[in-house]
Protein backbone atom coordinates (compact mmCIF):
# COMPACT_ATOMS: atom_id res chain seq x y z
CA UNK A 1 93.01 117.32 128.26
CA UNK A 2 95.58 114.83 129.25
CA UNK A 3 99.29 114.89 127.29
CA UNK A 4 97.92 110.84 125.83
CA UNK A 5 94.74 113.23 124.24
CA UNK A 6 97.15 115.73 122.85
CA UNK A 7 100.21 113.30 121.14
CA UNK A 8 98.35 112.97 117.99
CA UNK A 9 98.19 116.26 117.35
CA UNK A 10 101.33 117.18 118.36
CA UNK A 11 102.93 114.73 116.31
CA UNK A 12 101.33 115.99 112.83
CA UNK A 13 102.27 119.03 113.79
CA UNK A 14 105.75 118.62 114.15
CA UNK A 15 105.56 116.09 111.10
CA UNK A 16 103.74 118.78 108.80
CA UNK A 17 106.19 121.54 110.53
CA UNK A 18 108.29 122.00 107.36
CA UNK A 19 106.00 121.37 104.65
CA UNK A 20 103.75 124.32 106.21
CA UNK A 21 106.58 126.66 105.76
CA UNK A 22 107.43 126.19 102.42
CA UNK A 23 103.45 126.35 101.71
CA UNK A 24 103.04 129.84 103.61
CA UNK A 25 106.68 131.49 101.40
CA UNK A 26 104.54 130.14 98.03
CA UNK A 27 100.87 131.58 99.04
CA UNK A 28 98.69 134.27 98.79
CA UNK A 29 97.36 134.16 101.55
CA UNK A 30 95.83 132.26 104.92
CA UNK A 31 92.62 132.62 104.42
CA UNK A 32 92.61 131.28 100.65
CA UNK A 33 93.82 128.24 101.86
CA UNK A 34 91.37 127.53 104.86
CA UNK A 35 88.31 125.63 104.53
CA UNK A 36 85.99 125.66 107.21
CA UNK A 37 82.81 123.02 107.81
CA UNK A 38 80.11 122.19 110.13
CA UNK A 39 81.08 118.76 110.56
CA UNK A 40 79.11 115.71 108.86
CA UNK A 41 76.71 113.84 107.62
CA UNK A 42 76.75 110.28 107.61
CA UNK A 43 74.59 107.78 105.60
CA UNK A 44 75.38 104.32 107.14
CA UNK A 45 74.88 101.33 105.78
CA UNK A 46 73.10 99.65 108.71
CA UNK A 47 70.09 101.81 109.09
CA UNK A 48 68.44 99.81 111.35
CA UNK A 49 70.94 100.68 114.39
CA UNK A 50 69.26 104.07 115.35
CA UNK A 51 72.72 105.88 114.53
CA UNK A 52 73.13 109.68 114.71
CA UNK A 53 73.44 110.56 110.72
CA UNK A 54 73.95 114.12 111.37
CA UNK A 55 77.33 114.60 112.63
CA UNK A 56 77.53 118.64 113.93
CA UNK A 57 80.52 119.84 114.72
CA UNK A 58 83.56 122.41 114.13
CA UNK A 59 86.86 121.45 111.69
CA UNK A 60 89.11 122.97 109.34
CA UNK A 61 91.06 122.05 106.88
CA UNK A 62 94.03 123.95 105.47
CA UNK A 63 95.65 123.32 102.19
CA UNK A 64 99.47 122.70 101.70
CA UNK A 65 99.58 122.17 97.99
CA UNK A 66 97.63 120.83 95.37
CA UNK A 67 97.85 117.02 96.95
CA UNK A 68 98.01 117.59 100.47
CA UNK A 69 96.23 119.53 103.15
CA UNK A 70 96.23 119.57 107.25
CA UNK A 71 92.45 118.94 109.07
CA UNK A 72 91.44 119.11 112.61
CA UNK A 73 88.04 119.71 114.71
CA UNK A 74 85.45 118.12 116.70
CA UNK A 75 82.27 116.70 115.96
CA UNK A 76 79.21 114.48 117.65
CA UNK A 77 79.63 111.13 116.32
CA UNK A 78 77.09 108.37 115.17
CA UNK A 79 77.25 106.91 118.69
CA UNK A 80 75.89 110.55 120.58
CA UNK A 81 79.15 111.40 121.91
CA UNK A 82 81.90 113.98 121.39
CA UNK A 83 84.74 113.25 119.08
CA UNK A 84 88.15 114.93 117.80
CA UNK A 85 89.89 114.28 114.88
CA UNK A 86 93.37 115.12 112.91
CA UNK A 87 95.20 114.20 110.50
CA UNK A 88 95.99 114.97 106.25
CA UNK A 89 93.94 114.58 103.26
CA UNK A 90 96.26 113.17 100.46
CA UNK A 91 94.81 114.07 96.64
CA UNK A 92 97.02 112.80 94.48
CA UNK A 93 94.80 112.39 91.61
CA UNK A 94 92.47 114.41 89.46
CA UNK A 95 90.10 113.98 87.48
CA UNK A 96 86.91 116.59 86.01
CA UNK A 97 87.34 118.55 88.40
CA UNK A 98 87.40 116.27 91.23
CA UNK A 99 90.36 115.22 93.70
CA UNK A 100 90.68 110.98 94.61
CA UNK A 101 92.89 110.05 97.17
CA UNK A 102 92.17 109.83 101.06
CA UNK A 103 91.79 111.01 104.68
CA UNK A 104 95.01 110.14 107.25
CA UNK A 105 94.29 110.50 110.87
CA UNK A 106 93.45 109.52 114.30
CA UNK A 107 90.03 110.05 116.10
CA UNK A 108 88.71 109.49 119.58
CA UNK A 109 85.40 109.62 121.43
CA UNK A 110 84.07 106.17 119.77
CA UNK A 111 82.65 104.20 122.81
CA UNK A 112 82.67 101.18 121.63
CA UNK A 113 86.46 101.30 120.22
CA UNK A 114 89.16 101.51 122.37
CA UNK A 115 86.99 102.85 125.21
CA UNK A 116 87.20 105.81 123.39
CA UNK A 117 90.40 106.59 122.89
CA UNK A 118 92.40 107.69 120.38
CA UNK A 119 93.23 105.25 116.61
CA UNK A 120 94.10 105.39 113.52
CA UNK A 121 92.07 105.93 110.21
CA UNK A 122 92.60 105.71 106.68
CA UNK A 123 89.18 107.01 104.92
CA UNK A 124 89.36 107.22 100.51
CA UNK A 125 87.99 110.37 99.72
CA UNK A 126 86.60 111.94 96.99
CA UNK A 127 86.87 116.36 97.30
CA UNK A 128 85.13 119.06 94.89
CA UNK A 129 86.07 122.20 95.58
CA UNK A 130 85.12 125.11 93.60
CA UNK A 131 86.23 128.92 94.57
CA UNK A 132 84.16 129.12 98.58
CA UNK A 133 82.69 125.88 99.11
CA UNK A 134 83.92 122.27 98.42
CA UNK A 135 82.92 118.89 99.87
CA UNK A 136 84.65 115.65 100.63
CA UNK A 137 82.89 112.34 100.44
CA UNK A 138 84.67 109.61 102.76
CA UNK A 139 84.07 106.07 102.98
CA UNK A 140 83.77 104.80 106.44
CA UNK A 141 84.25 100.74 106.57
CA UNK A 142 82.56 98.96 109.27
CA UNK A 143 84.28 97.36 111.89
CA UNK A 144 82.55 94.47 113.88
CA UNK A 145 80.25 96.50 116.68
CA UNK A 146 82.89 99.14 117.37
CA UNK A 147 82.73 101.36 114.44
CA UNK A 148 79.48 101.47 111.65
CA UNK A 149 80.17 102.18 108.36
CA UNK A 150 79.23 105.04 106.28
CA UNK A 151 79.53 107.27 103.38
CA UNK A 152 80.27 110.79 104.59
CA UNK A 153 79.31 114.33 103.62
CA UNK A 154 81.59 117.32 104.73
CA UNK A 155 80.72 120.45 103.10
CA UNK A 156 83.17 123.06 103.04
CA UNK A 157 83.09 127.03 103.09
CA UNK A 158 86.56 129.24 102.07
CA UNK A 159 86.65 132.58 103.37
CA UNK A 160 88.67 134.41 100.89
CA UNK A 161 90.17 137.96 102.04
CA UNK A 162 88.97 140.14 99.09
CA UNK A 163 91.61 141.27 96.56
CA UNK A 164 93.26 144.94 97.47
CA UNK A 165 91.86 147.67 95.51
CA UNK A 166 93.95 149.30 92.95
CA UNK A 167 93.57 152.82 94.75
CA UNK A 168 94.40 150.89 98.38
CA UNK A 169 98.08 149.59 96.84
């Protein structure tokens, strides 16, 4: 992987640098605030363009605080091919039990945008998440016949340490 593949992520790294320490000195834990998932599914709105729906893949997504969280993985897009994404999820409202706000990243591996290389996204979300699973509904916006639109699925699994025993403390 080349150091033009890699800037993204080192940049919201270094950007999310201190907001991830003052998150780890006010948690329980790592694993209560990572959320795995298997990737996505996508329901485009053009489905007459024999588009891969089901989107398999590897992320993660790690919460900061109650409006923002880090996310990173891999996944096979809509066009067949491999694709990487990171960036932040900002929630900043709430309501019954659901979060509103939206995805912040970059992505690469789209063919037919930028050759595949590496851009910018800004997807609204909508995120449930209950105690070990949640899911985030993004919408995807067309653009011309580089990127197809969509409504996204990402379901999401927490795997919480369990609590220490009285007679282990």
């Amino acid at each position: 992987m080349g150091p033009r593949r890699l800037l993204p992520s080192v940049l919201l790294g270094l950007a999310a640098w201190p907001a991830m320490g003052r998150a780890q000195e006010a948690t329980p834990g790592f694993l209560s605030r990572l959320w795995i998932n298997p990737g996505f599914y996508s329901l485009h709105f053009d489905r007459d363009r024999n588009l891969e729906d089901q989107n398999w893949g590897l992320g993660a997504e790690y919460v900061l605080n109650d409006q923002w969280s880090l996310t990173a993985g891999a996944f096979r897009n809509s066009d067949r091919e491999r694709s990487h994404y990171v960036g932040a999820y900002f929630m900043p409202f709430e309501w019954q039990g659901l979060k509103f706000g939206a995805a912040l990243g970059a992505f690469d591996g789209y063919p037919n945008y930028r050759d595949g290389a590496w851009f910018p996204a800004l997807i609204p979300t909508v995120a449930y998440e209950g105690r070990q699973w949640g899911l985030n509904v993004g919408i995807i916006p067309s653009y011309k016949d580089r990127l197809y639109g969509a409504v996204t699925f990402q379901l999401k699994v927490r795997f919480e340490a369990p609590a220490p025993s009285p007679a282990n403390q």
